[in-house]
C-alpha atoms as a PDB file:
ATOM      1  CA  UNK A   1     141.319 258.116 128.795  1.00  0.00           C
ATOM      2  CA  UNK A   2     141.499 257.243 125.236  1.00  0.00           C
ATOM      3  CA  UNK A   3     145.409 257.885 123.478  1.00  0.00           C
ATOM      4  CA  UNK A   4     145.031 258.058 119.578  1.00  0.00           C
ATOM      5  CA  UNK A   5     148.187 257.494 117.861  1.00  0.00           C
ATOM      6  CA  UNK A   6     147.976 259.804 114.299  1.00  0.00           C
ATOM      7  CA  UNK A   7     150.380 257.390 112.098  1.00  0.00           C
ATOM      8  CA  UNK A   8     149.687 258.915 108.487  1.00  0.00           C
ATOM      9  CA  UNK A   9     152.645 256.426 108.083  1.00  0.00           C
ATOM     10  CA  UNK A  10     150.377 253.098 108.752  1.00  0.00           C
ATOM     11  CA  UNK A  11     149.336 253.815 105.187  1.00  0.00           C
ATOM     12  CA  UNK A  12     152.324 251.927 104.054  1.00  0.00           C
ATOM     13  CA  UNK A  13     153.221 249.982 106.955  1.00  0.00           C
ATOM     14  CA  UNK A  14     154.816 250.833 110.987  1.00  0.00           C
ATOM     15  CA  UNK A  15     156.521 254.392 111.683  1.00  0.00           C
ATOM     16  CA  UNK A  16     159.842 253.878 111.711  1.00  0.00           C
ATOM     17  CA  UNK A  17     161.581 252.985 114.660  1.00  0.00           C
ATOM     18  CA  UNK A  18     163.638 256.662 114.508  1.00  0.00           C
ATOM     19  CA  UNK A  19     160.399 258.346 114.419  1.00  0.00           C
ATOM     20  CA  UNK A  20     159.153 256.799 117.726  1.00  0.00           C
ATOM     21  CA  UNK A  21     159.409 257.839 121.513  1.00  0.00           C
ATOM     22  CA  UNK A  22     161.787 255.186 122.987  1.00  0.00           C
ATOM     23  CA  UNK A  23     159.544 255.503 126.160  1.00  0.00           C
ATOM     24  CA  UNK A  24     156.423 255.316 125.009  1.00  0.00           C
ATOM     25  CA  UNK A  25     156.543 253.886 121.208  1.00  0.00           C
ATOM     26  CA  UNK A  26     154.729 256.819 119.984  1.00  0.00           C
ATOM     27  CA  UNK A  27     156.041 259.043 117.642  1.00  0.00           C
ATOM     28  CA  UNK A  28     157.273 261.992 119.166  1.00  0.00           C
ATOM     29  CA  UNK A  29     154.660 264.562 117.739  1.00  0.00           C
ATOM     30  CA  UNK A  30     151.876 262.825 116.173  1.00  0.00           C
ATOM     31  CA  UNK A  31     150.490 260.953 119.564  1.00  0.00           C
ATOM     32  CA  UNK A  32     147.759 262.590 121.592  1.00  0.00           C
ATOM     33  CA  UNK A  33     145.826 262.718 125.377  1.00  0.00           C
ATOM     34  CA  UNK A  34     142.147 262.708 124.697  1.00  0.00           C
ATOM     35  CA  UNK A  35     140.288 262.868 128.101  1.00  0.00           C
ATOM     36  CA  UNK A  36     136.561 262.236 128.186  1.00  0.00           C
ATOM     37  CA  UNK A  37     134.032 262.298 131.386  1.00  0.00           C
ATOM     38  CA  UNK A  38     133.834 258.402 132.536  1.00  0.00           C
ATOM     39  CA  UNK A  39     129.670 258.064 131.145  1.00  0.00           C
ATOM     40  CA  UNK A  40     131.394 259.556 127.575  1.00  0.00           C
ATOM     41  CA  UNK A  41     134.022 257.304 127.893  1.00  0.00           C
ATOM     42  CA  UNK A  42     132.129 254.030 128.694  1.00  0.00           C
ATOM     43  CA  UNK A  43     129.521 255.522 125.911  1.00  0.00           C
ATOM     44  CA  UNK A  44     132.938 255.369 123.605  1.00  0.00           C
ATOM     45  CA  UNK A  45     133.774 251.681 124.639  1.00  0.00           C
ATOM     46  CA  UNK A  46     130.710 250.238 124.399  1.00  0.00           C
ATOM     47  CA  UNK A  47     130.388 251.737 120.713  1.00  0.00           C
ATOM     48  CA  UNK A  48     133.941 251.011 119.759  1.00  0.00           C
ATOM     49  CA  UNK A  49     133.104 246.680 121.122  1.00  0.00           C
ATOM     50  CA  UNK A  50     129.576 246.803 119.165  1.00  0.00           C
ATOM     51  CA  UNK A  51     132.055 247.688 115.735  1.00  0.00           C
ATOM     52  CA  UNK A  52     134.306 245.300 116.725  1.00  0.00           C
ATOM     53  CA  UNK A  53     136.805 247.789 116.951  1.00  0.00           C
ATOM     54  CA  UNK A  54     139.374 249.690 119.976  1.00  0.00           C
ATOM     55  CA  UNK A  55     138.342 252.992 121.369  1.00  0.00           C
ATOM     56  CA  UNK A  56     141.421 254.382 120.050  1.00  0.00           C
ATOM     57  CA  UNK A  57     140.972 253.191 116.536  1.00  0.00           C
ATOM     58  CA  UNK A  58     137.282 253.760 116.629  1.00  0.00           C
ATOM     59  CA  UNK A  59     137.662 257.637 117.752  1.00  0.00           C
ATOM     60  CA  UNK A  60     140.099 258.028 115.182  1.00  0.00           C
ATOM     61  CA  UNK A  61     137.973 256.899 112.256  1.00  0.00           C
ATOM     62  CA  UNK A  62     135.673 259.301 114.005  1.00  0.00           C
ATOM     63  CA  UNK A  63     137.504 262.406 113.956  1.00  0.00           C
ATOM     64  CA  UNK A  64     138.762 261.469 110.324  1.00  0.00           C
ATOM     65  CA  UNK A  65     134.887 261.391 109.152  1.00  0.00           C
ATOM     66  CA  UNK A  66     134.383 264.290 111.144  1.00  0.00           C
ATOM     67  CA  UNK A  67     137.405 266.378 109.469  1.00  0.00           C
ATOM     68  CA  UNK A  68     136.965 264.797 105.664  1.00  0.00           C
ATOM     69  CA  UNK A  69     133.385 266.141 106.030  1.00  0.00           C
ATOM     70  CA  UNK A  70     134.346 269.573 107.443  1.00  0.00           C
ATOM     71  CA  UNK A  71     136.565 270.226 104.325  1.00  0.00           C
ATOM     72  CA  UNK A  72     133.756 269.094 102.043  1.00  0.00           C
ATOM     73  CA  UNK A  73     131.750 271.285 103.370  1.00  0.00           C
ATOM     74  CA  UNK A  74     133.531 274.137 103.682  1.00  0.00           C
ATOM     75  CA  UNK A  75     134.412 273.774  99.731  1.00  0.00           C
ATOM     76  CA  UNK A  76     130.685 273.755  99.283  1.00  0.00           C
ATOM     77  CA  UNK A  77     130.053 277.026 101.127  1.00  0.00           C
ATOM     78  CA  UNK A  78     132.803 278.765  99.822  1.00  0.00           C
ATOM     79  CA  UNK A  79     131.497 277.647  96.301  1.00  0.00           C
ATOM     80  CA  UNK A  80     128.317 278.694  96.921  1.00  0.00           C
ATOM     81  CA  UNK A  81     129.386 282.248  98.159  1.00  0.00           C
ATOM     82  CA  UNK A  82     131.666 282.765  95.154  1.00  0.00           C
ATOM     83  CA  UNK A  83     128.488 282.038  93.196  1.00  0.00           C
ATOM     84  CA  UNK A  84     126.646 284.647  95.317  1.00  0.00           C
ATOM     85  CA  UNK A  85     129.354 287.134  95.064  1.00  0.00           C
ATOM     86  CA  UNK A  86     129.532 286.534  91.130  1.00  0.00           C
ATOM     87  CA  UNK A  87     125.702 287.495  91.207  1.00  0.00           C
ATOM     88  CA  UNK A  88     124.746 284.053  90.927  1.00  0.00           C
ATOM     89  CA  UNK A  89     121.755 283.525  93.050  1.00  0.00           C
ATOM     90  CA  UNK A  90     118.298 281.674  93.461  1.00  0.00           C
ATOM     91  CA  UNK A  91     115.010 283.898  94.044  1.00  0.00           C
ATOM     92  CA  UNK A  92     112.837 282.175  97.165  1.00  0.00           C
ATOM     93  CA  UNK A  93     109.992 281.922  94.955  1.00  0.00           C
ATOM     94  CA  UNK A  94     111.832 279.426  92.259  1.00  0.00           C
ATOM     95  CA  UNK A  95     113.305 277.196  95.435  1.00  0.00           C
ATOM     96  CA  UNK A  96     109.651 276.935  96.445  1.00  0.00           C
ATOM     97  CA  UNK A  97     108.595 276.039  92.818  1.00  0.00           C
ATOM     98  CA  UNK A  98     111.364 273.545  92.328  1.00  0.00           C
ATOM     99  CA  UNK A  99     111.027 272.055  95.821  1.00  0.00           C
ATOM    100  CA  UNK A 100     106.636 271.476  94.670  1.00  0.00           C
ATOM    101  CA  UNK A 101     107.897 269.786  91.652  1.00  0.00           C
ATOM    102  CA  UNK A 102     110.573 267.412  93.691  1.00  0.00           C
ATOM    103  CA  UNK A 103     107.789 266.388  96.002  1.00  0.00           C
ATOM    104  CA  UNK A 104     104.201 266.987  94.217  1.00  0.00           C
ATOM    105  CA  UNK A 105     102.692 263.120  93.622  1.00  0.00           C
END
């Protein structure tokens, strides 16, 4: 079981001590359960060690990638469709020309 603390706080230092679950030292909403099968999990430990880094730190840099490149790329597509929609648009025969020029010799 990997637990992944999500302290947008650690930014600027600890969470404050008001913030945090006197039980567990997490704050109250911001700490989660992540359960993976034991081969995913030992997959997740032994990648976490080889970057010098905790399981729980490592899958949070992880899903932080993961979500940075989601909204990236949802911008993108949504750009792109506007573009369609304003009757912008690219016939197949001129992205076969300009891919020949990219990668003629």
């Amino acid at each position: 079981m990997t637990r992944l603390g999500i302290w947008p706080e650690l930014a600027v230092g600890r969470p404050h001590s008001s913030d945090l679950d006197p039980q567990r030292g997490f704050p109250y909403a911001k700490a989660m359960e992540v359960h993976f099968a034991p081969e995913l999990q030992a997959k997740l430990d032994r990648v976490a060690a080889e970057n010098r880094r905790g399981a729980d730190e490592y899958v949070q840099q992880l899903v932080e990638n993961y979500l940075d490149h989601d909204a990236w790329f949802r911008q993108k597509v949504s750009a792109s469709l506007d573009k369609l929609d304003g009757g912008e648009s690219v016939s197949h025969e001129d992205v076969g020309a300009r891919l020949q020029q990219i990668f003629q010799p």
